[in-house]
N, C-alpha and C. Protein backbone atom coordinates (compact mmCIF):
# COMPACT_ATOMS: atom_id res chain seq x y z
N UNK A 1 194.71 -78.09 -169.44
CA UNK A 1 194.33 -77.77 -168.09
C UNK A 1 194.81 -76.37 -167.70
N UNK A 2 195.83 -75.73 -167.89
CA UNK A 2 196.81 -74.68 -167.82
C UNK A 2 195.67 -73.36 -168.59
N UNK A 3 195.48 -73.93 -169.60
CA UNK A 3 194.59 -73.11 -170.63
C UNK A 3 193.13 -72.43 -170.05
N UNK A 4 192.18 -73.74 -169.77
CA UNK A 4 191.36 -73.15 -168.58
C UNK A 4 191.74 -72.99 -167.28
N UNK A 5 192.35 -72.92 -166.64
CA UNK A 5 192.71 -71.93 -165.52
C UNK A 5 193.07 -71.07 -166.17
N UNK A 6 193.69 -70.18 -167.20
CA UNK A 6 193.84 -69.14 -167.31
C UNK A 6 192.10 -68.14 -167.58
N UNK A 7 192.15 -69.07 -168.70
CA UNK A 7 190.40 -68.55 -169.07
C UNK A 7 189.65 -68.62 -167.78
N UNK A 8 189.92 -69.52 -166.53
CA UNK A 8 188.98 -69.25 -166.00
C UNK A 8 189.29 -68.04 -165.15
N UNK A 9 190.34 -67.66 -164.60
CA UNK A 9 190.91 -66.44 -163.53
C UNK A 9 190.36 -65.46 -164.84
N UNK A 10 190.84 -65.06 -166.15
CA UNK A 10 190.18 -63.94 -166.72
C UNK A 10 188.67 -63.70 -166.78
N UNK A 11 188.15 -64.56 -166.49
CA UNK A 11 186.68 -64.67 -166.57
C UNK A 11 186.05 -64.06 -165.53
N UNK A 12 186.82 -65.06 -164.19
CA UNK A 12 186.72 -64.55 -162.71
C UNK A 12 187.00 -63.01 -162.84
N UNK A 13 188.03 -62.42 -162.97
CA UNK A 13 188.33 -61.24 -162.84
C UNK A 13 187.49 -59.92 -163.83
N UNK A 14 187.37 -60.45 -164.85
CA UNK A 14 186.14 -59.67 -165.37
C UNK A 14 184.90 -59.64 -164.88
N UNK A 15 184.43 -60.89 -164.12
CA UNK A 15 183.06 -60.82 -163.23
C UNK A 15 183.38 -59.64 -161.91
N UNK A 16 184.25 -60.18 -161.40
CA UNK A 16 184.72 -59.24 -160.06
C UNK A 16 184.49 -57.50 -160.68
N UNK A 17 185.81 -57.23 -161.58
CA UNK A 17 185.41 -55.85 -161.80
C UNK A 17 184.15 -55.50 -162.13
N UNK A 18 183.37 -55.89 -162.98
CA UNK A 18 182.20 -55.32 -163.34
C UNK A 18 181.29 -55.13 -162.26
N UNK A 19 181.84 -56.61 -160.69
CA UNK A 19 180.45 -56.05 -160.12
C UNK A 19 180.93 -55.21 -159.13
N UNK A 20 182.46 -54.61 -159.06
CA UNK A 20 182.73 -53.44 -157.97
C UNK A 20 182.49 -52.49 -159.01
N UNK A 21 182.28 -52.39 -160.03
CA UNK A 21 181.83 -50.91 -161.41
C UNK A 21 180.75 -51.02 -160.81
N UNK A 22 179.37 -51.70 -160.75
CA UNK A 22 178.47 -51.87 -160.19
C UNK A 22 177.98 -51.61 -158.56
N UNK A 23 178.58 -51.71 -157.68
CA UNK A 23 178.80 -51.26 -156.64
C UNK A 23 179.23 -49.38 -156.54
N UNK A 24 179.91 -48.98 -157.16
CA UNK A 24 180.23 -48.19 -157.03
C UNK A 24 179.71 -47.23 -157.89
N UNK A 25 178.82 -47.46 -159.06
CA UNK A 25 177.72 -46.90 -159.41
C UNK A 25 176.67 -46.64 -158.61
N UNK A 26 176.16 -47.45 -157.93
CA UNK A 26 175.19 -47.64 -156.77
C UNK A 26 175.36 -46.30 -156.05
N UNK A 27 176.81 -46.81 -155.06
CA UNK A 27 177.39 -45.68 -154.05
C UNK A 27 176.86 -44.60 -154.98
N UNK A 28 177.60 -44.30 -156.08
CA UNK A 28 177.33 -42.39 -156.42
C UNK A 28 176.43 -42.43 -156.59
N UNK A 29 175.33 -42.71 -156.92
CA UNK A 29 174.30 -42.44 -157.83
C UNK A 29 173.29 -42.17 -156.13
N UNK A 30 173.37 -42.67 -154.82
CA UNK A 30 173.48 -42.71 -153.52
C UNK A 30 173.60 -41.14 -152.98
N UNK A 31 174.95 -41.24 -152.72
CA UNK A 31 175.90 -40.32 -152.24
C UNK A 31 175.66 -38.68 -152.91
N UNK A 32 176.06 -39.22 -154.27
CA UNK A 32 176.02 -37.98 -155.01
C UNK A 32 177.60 -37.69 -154.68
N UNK A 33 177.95 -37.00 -155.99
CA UNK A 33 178.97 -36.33 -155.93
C UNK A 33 180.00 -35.30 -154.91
N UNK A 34 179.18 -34.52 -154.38
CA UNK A 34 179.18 -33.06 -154.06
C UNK A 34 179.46 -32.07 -154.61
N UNK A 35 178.89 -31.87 -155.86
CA UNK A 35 178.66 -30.72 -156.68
C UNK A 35 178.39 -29.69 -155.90
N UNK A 36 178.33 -28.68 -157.01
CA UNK A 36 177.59 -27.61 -156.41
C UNK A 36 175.85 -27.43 -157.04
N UNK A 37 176.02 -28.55 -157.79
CA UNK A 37 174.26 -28.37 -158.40
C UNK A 37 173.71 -29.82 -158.25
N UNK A 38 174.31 -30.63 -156.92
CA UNK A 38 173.62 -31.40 -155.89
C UNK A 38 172.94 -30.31 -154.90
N UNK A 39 172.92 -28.89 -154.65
CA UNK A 39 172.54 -28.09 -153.56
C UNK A 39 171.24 -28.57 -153.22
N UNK A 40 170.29 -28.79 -152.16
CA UNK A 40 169.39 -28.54 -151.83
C UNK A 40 169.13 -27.10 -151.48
N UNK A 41 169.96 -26.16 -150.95
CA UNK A 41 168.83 -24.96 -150.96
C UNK A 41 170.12 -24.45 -150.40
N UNK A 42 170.24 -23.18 -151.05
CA UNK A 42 171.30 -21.41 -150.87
C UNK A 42 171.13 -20.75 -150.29
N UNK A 43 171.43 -20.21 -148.84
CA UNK A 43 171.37 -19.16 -148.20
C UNK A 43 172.36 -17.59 -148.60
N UNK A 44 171.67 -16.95 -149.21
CA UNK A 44 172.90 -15.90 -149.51
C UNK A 44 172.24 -14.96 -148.66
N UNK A 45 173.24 -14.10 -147.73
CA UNK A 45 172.76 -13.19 -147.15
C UNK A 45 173.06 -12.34 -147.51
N UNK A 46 173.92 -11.38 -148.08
CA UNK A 46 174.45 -9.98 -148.75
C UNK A 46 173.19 -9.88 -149.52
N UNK A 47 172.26 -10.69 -150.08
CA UNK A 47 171.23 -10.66 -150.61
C UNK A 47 170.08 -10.86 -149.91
N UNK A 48 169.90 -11.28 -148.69
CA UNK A 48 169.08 -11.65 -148.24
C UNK A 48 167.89 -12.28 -148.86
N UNK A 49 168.51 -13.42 -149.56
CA UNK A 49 167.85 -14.26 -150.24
C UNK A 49 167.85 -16.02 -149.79
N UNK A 50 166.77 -16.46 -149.73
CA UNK A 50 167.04 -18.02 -149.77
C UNK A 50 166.32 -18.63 -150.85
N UNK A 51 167.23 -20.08 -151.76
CA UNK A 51 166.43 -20.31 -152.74
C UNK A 51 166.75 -22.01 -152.74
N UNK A 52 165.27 -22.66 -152.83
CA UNK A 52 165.51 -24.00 -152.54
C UNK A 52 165.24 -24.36 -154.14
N UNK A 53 166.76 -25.12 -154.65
CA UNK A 53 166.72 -25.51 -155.60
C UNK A 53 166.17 -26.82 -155.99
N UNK A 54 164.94 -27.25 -155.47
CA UNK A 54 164.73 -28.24 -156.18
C UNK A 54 163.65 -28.53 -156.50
N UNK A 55 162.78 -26.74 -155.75
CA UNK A 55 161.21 -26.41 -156.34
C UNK A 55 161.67 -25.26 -157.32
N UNK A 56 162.74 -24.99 -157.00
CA UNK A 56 163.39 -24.00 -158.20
C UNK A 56 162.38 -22.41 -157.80
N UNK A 57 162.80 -22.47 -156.30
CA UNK A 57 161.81 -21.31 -155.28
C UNK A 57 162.73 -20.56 -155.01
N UNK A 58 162.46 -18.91 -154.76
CA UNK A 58 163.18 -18.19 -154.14
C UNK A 58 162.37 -17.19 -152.86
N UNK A 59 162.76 -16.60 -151.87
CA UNK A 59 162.23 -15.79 -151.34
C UNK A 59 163.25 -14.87 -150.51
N UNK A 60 162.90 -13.80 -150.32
CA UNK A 60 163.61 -12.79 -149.52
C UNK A 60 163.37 -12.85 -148.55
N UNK A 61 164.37 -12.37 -147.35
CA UNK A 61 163.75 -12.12 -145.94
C UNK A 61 164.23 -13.39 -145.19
N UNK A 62 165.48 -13.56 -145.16
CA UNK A 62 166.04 -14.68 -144.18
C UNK A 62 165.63 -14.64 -142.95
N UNK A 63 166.03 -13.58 -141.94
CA UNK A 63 165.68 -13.52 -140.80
C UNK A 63 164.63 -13.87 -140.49
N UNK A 64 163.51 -13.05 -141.07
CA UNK A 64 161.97 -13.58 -141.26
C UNK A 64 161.55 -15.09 -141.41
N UNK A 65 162.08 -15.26 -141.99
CA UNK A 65 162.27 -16.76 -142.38
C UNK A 65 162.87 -17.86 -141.45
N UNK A 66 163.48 -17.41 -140.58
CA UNK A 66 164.20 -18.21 -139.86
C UNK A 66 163.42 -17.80 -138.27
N UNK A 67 162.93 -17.01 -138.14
CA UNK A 67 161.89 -16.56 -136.93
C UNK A 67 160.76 -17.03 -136.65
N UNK A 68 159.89 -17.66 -137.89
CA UNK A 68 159.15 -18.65 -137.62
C UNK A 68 159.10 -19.28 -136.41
N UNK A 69 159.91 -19.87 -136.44
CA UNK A 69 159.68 -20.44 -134.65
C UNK A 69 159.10 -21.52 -134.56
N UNK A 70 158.90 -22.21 -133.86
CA UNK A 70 158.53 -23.79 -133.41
C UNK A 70 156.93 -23.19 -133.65
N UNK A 71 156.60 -22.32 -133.02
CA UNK A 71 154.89 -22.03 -133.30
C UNK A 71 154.36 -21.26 -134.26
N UNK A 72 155.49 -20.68 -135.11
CA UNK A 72 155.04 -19.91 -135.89
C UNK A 72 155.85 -20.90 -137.79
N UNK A 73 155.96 -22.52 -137.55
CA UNK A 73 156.53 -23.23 -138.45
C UNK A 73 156.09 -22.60 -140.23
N UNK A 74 154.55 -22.70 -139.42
CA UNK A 74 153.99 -23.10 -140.75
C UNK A 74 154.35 -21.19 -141.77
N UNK A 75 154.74 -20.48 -141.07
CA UNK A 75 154.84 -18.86 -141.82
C UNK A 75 156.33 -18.92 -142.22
N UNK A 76 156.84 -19.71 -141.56
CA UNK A 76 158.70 -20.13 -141.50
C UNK A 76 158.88 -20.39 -143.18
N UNK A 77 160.04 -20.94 -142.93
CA UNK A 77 160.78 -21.75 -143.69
C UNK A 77 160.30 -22.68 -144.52
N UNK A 78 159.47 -23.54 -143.62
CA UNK A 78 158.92 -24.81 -143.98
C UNK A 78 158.14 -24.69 -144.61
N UNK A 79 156.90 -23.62 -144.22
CA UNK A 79 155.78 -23.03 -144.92
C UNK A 79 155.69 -22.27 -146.12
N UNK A 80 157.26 -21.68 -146.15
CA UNK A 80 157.31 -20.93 -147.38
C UNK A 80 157.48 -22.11 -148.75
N UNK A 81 158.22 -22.84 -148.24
CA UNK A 81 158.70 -24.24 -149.32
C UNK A 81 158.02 -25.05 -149.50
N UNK A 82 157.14 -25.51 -148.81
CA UNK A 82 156.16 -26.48 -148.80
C UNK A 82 155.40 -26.67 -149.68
N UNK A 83 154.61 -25.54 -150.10
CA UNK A 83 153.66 -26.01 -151.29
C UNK A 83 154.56 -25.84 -152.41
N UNK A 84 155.53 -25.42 -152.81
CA UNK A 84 156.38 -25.67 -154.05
C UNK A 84 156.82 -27.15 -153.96
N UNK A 85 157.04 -27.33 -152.98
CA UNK A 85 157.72 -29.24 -152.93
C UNK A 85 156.40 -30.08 -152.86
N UNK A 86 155.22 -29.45 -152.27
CA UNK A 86 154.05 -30.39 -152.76
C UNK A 86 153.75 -30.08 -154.20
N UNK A 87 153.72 -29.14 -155.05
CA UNK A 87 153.65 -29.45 -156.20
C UNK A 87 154.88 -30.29 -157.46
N UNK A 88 156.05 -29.99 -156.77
CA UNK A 88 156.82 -30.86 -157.14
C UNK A 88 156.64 -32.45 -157.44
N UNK A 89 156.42 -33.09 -156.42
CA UNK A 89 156.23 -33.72 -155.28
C UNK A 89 155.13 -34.96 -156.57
N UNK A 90 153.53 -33.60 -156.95
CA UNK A 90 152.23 -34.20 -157.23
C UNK A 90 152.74 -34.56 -158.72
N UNK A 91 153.19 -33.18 -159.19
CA UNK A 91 153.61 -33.00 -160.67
C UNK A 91 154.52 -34.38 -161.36
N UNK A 92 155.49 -35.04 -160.22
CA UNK A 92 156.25 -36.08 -160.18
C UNK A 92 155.14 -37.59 -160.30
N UNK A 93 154.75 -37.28 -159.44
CA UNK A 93 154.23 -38.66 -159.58
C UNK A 93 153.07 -38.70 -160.47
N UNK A 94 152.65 -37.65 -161.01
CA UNK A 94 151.42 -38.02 -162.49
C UNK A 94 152.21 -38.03 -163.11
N UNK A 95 153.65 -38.21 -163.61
CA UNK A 95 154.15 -38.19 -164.53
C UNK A 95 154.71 -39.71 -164.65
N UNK A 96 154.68 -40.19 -163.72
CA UNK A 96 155.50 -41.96 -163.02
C UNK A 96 153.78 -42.08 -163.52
N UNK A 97 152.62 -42.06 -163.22
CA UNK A 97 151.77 -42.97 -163.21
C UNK A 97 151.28 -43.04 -165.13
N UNK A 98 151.40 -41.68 -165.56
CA UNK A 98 151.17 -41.59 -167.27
C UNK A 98 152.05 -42.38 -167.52
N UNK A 99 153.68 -42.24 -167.16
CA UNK A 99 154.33 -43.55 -168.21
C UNK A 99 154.13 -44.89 -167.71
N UNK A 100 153.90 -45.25 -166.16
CA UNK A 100 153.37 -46.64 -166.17
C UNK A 100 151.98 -46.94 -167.17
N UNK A 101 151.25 -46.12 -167.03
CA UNK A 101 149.69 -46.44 -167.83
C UNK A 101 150.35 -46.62 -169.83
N UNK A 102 151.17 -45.82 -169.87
CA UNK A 102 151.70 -45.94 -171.36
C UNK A 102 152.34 -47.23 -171.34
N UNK A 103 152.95 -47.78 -170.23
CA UNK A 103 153.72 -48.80 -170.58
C UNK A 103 152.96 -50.29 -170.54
N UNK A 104 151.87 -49.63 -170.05
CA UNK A 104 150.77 -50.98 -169.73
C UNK A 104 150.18 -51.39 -170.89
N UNK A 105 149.48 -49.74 -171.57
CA UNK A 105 149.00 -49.79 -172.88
C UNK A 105 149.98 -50.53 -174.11
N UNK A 106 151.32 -50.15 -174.28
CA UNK A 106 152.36 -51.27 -174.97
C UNK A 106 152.13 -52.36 -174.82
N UNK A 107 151.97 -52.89 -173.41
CA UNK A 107 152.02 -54.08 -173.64
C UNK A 107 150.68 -54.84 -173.69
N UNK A 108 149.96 -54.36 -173.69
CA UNK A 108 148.33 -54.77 -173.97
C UNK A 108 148.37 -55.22 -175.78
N UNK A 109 148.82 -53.80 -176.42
CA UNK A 109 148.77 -54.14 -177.85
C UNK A 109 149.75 -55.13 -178.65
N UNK A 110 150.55 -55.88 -177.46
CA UNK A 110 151.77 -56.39 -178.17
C UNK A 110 150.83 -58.01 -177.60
N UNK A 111 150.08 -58.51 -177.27
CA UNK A 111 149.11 -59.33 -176.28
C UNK A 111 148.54 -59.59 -177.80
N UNK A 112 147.58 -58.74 -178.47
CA UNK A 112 146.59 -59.20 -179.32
C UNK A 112 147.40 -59.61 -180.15
C-alpha cells in the first residue's frame, strides 16, 4: 500500500509538471519573449528612417510619414505598409492552403 502511494504522488507530480511546462509554453509562445527581433517596426530618426519588420519594408521620411493625418491615412503610415502586409498577409495563406491540399493529397493515396 505504502508502495503505490509513492508511485502514485510520483506519477501525480510528473503529470502536474509537464502540464505547467505546457502552460508556460503556451504563455511564451503568446507573449513572446521581448527580444529585440520580436520588433514590429523601428523608428530611427538620426536616419530618418522607419522599417516595419515583418514585411521586411523600409521607407524614409518620418515626419512625412507621420503627417498623414486622419485624412490624409491612406499616404501615411498605414498606406505606406499596407500593401507590403497585404502581400505578406496573401503570400501566407497560399502557402497554408498548398500544404493543406498536399496533406489532403497524402491522405487520399494512403485510402486506396
Amino acid at each position: 500500500a505504502k508502495a503505490m502511494k509513492l508511485v502514485s504522488a510520483r506519477v501525480n507530480e510528473k503529470r502536474r509538471e509537464e502540464e505547467a511546462r505546457e502552460r508556460g509554453d503556451a504563455r511564451n509562445s503568446l507573449m513572446g519573449g521581448g527580444n529585440r527581433s520580436e520588433r514590429i517596426r523601428t523608428y530611427n530618426y538620426p536616419q530618418d528612417r522607419i522599417t516595419d519588420h515583418r514585411c521586411k519594408h523600409s521607407e524614409h521620411g518620418i515626419v512625412k510619414l507621420f503627417e498623414g493625418g486622419v485624412d490624409g491615412v491612406l499616404s501615411g503610415l498605414v498606406g505606406t505598409f499596407a500593401p507590403s502586409m497585404r502581400r505578406m498577409y496573401r503570400d501566407e495563406m497560399l502557402q497554408q492552403l498548398e500544404e493543406e491540399e498536399q496533406e489532403e493529397k497524402g491522405k487520399g493515396k494512403g485510402k486506396k
